[in-house]
N, C-alpha and C. Protein backbone atom coordinates (compact mmCIF):
# COMPACT_ATOMS: atom_id res chain seq x y z
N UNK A 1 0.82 -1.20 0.00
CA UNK A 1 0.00 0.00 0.00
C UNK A 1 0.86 1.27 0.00
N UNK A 2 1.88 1.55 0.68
CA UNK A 2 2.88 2.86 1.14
C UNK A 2 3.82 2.22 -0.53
N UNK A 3 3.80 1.87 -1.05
CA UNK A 3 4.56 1.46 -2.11
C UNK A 3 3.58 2.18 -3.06
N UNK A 4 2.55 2.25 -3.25
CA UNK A 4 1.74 2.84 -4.28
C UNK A 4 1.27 3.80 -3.87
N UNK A 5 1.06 4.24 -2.79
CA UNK A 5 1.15 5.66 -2.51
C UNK A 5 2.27 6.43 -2.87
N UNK A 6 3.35 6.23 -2.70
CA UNK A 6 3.94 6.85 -3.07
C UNK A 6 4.61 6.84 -4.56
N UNK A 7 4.38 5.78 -5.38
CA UNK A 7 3.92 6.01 -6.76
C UNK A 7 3.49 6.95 -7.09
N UNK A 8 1.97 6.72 -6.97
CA UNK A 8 0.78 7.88 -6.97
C UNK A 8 1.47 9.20 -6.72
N UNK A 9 2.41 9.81 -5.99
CA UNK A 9 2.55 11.23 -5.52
C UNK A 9 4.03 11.29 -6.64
N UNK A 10 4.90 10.38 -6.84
CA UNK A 10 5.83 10.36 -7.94
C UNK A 10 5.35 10.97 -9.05
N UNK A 11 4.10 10.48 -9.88
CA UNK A 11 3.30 10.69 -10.92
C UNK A 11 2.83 11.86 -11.07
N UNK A 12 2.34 12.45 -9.61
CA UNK A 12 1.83 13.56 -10.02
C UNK A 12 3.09 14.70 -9.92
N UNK A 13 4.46 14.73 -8.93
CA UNK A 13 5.18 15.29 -9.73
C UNK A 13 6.51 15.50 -10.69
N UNK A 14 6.16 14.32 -10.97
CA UNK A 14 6.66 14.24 -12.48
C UNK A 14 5.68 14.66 -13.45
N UNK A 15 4.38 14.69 -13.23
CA UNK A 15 3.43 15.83 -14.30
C UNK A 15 4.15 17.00 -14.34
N UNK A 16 4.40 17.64 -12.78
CA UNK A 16 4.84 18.95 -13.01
C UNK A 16 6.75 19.61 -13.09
N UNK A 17 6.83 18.46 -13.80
CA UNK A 17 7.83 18.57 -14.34
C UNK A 17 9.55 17.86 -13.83
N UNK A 18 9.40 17.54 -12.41
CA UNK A 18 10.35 16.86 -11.09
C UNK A 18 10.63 15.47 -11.62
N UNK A 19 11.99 15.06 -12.08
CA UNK A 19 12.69 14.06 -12.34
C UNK A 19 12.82 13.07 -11.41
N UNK A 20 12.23 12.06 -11.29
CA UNK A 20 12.56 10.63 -10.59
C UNK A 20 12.60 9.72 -10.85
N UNK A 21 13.70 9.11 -10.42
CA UNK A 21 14.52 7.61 -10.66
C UNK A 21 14.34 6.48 -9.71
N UNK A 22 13.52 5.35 -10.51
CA UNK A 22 13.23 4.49 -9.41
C UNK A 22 14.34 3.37 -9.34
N UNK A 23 14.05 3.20 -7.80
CA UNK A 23 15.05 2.18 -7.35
C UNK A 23 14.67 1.03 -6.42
N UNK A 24 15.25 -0.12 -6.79
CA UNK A 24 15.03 -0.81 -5.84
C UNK A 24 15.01 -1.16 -4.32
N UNK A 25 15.60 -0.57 -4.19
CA UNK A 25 16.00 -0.23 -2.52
C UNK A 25 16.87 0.54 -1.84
N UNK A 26 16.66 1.23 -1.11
CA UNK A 26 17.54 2.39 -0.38
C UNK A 26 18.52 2.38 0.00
N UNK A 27 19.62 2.00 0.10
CA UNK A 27 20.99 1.81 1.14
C UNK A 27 21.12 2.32 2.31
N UNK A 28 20.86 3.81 2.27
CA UNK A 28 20.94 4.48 3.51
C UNK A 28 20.14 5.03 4.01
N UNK A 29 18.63 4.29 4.29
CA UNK A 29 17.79 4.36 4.53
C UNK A 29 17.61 4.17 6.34
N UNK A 30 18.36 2.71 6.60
CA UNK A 30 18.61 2.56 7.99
C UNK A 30 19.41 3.70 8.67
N UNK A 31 20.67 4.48 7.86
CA UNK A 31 21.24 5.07 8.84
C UNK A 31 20.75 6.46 8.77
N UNK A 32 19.78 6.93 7.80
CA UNK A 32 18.88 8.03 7.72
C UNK A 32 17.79 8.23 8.99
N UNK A 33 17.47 7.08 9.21
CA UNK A 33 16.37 6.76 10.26
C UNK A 33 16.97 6.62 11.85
N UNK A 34 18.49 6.04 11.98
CA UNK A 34 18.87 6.17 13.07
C UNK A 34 19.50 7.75 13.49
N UNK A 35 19.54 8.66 12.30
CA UNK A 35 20.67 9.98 12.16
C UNK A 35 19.33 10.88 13.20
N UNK A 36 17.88 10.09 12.27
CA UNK A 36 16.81 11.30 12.79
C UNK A 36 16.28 10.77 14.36
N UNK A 37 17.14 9.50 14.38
CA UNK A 37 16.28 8.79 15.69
C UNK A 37 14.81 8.72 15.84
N UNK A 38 14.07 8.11 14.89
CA UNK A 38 12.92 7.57 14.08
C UNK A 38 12.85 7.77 13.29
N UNK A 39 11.19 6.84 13.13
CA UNK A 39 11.23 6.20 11.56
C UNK A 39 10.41 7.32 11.10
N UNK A 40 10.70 7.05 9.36
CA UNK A 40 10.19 8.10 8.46
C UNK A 40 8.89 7.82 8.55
N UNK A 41 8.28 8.75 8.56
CA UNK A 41 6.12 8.66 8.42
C UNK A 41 6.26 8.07 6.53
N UNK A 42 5.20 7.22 6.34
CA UNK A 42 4.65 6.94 5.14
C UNK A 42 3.79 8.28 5.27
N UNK A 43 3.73 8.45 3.57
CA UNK A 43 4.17 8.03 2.36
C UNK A 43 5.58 8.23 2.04
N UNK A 44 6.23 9.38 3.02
CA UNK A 44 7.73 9.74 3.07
C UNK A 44 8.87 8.83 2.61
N UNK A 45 9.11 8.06 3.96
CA UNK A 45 9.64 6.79 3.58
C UNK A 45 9.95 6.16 2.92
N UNK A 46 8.79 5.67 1.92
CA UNK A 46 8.86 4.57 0.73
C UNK A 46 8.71 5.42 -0.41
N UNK A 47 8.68 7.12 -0.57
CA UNK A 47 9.75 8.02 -1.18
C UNK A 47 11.35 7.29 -1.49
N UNK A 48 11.38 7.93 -0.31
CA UNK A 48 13.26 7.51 0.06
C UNK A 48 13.72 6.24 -0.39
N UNK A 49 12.56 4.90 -0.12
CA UNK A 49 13.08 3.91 -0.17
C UNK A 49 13.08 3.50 -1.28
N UNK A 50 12.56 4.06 -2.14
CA UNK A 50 11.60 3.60 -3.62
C UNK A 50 12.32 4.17 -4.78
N UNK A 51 12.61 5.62 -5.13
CA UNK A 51 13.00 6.64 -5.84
C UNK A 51 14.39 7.73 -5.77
N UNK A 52 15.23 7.85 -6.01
CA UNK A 52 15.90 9.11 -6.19
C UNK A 52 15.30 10.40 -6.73
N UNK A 53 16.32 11.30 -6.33
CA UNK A 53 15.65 12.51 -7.32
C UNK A 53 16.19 13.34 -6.64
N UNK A 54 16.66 15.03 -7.07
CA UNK A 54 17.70 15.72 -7.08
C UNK A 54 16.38 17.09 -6.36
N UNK A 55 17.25 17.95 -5.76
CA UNK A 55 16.38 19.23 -5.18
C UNK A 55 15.51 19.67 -6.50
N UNK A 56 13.86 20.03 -5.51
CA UNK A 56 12.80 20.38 -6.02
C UNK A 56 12.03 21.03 -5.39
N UNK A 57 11.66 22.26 -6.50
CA UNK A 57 10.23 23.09 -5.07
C UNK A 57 9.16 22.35 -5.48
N UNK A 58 7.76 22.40 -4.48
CA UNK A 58 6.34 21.95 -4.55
C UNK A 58 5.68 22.94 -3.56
N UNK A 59 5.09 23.83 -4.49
CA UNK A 59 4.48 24.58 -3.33
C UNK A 59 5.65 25.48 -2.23
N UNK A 60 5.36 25.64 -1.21
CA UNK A 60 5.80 26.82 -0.47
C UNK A 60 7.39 25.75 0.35
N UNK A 61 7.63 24.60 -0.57
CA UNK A 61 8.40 23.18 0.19
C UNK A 61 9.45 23.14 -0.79
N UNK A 62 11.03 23.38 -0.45
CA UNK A 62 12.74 23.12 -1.83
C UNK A 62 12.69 21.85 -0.78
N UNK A 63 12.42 20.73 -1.88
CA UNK A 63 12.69 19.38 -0.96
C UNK A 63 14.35 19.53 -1.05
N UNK A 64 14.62 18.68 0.25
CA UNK A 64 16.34 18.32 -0.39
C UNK A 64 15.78 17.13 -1.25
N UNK A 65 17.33 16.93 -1.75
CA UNK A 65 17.39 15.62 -2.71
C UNK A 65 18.10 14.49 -2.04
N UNK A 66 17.06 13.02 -2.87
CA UNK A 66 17.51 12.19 -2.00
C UNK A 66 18.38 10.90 -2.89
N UNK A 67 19.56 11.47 -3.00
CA UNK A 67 20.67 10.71 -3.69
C UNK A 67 21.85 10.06 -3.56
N UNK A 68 21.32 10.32 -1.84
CA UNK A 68 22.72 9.19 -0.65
C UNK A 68 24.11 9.97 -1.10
N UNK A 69 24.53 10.93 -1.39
CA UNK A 69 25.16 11.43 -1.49
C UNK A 69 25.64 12.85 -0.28
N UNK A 70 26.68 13.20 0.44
CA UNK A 70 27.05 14.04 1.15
C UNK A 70 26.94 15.01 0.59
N UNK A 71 25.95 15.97 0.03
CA UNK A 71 25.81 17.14 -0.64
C UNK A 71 25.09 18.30 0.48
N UNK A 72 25.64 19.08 0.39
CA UNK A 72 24.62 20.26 1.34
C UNK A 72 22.97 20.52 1.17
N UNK A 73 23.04 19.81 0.48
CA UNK A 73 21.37 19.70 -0.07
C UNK A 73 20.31 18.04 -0.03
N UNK A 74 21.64 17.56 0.66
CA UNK A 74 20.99 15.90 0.39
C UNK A 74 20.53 15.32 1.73
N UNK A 75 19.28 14.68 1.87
CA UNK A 75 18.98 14.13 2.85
C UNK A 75 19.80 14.03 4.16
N UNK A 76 21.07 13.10 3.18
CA UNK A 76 22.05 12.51 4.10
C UNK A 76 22.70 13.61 5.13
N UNK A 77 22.28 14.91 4.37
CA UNK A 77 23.34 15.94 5.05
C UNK A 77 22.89 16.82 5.67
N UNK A 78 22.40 17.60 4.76
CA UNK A 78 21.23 19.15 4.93
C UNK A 78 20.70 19.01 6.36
N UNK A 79 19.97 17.91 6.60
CA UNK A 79 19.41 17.96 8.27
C UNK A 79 19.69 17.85 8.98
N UNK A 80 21.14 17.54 9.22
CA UNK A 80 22.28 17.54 10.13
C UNK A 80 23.34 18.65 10.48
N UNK A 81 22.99 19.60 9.45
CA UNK A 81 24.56 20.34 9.50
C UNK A 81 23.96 21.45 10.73
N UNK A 82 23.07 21.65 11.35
CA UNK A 82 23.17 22.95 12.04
C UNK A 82 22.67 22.32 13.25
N UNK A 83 23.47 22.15 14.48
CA UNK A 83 22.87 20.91 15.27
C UNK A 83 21.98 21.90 15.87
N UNK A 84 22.30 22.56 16.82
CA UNK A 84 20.72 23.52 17.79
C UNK A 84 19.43 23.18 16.48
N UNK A 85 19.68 23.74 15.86
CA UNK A 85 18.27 23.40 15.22
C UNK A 85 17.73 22.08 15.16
N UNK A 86 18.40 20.81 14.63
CA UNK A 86 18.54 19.52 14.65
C UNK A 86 17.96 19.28 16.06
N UNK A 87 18.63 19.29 17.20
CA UNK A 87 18.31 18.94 18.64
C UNK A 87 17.08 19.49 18.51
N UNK A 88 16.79 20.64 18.83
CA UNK A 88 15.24 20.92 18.67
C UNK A 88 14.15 20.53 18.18
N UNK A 89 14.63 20.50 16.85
CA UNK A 89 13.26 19.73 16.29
C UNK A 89 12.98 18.25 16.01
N UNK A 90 14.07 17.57 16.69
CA UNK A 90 13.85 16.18 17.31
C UNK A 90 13.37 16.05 18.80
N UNK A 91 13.68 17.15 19.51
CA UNK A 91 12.83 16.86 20.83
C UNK A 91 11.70 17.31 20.70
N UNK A 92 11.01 17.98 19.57
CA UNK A 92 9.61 18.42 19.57
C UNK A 92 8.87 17.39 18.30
N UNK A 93 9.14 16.32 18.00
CA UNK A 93 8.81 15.00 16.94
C UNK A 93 9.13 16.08 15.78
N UNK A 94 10.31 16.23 14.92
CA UNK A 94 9.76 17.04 13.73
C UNK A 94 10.96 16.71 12.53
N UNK A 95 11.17 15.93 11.38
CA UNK A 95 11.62 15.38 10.14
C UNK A 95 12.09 16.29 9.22
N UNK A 96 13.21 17.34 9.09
CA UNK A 96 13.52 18.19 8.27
C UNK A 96 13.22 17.34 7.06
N UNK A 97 12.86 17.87 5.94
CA UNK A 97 13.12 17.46 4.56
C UNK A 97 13.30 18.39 3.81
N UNK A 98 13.13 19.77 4.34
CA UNK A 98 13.54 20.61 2.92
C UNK A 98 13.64 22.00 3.73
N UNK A 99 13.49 23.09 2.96
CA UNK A 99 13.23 24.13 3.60
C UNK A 99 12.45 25.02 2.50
N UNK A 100 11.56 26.25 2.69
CA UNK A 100 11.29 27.21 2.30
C UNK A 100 11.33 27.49 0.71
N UNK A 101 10.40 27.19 0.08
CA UNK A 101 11.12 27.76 -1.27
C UNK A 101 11.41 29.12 -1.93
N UNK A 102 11.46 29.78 -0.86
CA UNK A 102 11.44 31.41 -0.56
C UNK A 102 13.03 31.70 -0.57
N UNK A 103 13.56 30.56 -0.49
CA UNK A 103 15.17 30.87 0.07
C UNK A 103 15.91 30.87 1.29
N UNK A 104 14.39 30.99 2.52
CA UNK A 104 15.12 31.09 3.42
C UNK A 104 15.61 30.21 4.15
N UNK A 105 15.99 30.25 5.71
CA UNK A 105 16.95 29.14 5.93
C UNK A 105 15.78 28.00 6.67
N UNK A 106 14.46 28.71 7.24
CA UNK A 106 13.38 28.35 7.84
C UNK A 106 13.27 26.44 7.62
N UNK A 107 13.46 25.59 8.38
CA UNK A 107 13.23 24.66 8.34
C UNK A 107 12.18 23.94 7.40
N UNK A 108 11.21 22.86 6.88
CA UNK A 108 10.08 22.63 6.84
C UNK A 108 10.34 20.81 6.94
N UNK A 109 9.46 20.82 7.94
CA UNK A 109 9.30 19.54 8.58
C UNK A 109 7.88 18.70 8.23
N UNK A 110 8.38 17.21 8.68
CA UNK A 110 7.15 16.11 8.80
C UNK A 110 6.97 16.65 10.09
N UNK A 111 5.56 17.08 10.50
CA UNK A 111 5.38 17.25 12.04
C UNK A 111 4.82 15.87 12.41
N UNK A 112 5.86 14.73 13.27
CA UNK A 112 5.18 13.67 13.98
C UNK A 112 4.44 13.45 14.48
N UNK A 113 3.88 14.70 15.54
CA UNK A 113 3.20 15.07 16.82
C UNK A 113 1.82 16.07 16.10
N UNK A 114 1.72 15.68 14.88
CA UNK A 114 0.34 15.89 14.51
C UNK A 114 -0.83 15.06 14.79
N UNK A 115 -2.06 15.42 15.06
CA UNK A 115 -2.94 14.45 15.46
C UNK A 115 -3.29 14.02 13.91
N UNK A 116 -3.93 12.31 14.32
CA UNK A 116 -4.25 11.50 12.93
C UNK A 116 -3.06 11.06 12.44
N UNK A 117 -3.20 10.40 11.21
CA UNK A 117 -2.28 8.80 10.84
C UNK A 117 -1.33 9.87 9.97
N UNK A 118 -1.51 10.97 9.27
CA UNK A 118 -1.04 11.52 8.71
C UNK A 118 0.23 12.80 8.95
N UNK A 119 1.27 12.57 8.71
CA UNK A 119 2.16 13.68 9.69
C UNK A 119 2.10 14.78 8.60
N UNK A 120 1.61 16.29 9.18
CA UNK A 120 1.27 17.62 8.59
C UNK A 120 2.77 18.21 8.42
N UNK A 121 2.65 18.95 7.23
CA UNK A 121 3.56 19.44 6.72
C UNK A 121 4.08 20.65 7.40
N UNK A 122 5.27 21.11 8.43
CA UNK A 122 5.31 22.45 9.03
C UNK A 122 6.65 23.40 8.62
N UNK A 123 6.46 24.65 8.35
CA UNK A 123 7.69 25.36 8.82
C UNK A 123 8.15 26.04 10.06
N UNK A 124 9.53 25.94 10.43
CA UNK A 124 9.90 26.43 11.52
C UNK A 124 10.76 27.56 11.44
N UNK A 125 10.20 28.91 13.00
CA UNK A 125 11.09 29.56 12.58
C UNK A 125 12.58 29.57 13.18
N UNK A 126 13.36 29.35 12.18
CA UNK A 126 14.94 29.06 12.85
C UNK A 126 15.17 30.00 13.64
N UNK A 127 15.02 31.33 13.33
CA UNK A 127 15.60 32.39 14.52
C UNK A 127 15.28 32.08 15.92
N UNK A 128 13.46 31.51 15.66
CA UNK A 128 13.68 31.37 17.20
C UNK A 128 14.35 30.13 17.92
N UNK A 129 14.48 29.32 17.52
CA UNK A 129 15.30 28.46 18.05
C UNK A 129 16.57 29.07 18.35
N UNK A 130 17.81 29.47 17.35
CA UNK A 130 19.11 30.28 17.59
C UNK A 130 18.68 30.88 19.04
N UNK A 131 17.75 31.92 18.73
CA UNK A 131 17.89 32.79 19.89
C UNK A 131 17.12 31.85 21.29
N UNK A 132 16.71 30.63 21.36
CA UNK A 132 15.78 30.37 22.55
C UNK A 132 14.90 30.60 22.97
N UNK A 133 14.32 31.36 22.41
CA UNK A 133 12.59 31.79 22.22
C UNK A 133 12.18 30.61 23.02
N UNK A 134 10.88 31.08 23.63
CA UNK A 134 10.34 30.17 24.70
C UNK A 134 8.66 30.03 23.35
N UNK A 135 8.78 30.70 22.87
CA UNK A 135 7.87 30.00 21.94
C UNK A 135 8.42 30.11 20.44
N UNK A 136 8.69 29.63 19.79
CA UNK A 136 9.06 29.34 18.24
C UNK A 136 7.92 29.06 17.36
N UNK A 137 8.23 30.00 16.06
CA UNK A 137 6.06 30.06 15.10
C UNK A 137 6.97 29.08 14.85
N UNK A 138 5.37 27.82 14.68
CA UNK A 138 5.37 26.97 13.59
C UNK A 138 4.16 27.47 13.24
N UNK A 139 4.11 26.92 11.17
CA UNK A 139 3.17 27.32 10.43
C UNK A 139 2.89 26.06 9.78
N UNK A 140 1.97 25.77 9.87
CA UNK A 140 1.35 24.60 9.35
C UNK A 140 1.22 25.11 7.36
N UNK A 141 1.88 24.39 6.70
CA UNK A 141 1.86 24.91 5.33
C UNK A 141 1.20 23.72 5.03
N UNK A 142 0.37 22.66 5.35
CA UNK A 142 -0.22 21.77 4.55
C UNK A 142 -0.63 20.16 5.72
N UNK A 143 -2.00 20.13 5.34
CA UNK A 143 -1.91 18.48 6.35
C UNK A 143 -1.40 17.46 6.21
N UNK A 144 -1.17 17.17 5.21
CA UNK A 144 0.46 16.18 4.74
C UNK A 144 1.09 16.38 2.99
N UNK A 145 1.78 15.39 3.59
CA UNK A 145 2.46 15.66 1.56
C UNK A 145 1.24 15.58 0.77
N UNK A 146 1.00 14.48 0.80
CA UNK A 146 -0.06 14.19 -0.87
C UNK A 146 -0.75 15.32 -0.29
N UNK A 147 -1.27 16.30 0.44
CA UNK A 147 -2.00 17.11 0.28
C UNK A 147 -1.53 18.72 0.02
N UNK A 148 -0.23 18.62 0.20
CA UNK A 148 0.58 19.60 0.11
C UNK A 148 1.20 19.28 -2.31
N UNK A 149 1.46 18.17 -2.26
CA UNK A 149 1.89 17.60 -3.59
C UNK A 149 0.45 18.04 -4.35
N UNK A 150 -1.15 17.46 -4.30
CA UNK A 150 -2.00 17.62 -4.66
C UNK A 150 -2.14 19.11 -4.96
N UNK A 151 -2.03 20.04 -4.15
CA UNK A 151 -2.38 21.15 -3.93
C UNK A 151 -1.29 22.25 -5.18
N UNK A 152 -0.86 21.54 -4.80
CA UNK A 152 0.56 22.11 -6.15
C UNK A 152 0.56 22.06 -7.38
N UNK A 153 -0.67 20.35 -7.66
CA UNK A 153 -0.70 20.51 -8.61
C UNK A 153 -1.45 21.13 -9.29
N UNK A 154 -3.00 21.20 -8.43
CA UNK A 154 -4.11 22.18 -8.75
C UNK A 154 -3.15 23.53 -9.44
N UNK A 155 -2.58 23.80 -8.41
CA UNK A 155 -2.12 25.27 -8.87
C UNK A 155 -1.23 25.29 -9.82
N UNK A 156 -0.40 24.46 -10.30
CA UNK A 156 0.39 24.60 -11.72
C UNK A 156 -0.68 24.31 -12.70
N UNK A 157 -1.74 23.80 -12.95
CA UNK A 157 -2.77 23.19 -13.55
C UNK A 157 -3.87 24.54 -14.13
N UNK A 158 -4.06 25.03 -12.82
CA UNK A 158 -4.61 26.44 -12.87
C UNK A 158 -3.82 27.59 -13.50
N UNK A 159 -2.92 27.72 -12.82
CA UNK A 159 -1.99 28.57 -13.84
C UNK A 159 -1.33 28.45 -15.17
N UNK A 160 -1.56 27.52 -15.38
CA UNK A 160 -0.91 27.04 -16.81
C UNK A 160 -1.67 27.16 -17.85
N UNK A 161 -3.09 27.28 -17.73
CA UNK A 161 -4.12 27.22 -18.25
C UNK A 161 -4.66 28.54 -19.37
């Protein structure tokens, strides 16, 4: 089922134009999952485990790319390099995968600690973490991928038109 789900969300963006390479199985999938100290939420996951594919925006989301490669932009790396932030948003359940397609440095996470089966799509604001803010905005940019992916596509669909 998480195998064709995430088909299904491949398809739709590769409609809008996002290059992916399927694969049989992940390599560094286990030590991706021990780096974040849990497991990836489906449909995420069997993303990673299923497909390659190089940085992409969707919506208000620059995924990194996930090509097992040490690149400043790659799974393997990007969510690791700035630890305060890292520590943080593992003690509050939260899955960097990309950031901002605005440019900025603003996190955007799987929020774990969403209610329902589905983990909601969030951005975080980095400053407040740096500085220790006793409250840090999160912004909910979407209730999960396929609905964040869906939503993207409406709107390239609409605009293209």
């Amino acid at each position: 089922m998480s195998k064709r789900r995430a088909d299904a969300l491949v398809a739709c963006l590769e409609t809008m134009g996002h290059p992916f390479e399927s694969a049989a199985d992940c390599p560094w999938l286990d030590t991706l999952e021990q780096s974040y100290r849990l497991r990836l939420p489906e449909p995420f996951r069997s993303l990673v485990r299923y497909y390659r594919w190089p940085e992409f925006d969707v919506g208000p989301l620059a995924a990194f790319s996930n090509l097992g490669v040490h690149d400043d932009d790659d799974l393997l790396k990007a969510p690791f390099r700035d630890k305060p932030i890292l520590e943080w948003l593992q003690a509050n359940g939260l899955i960097q995968i990309g950031r901002l397609a605005t440019g900025s440095y603003d996190p955007v996470c799987l929020n774990l600690a969403a209610r329902g089966a589905r983990a909601s799509i969030v951005s975080i604001d980095h400053e407040g973490i740096l500085l220790c803010r006793r409250k840090v905005r999160v912004t909910q940019l979407s209730t999960s991928l396929e609905e964040l992916i869906a939503e993207s596509a409406d709107d390239d669909q609409t605009h293209g038109e």
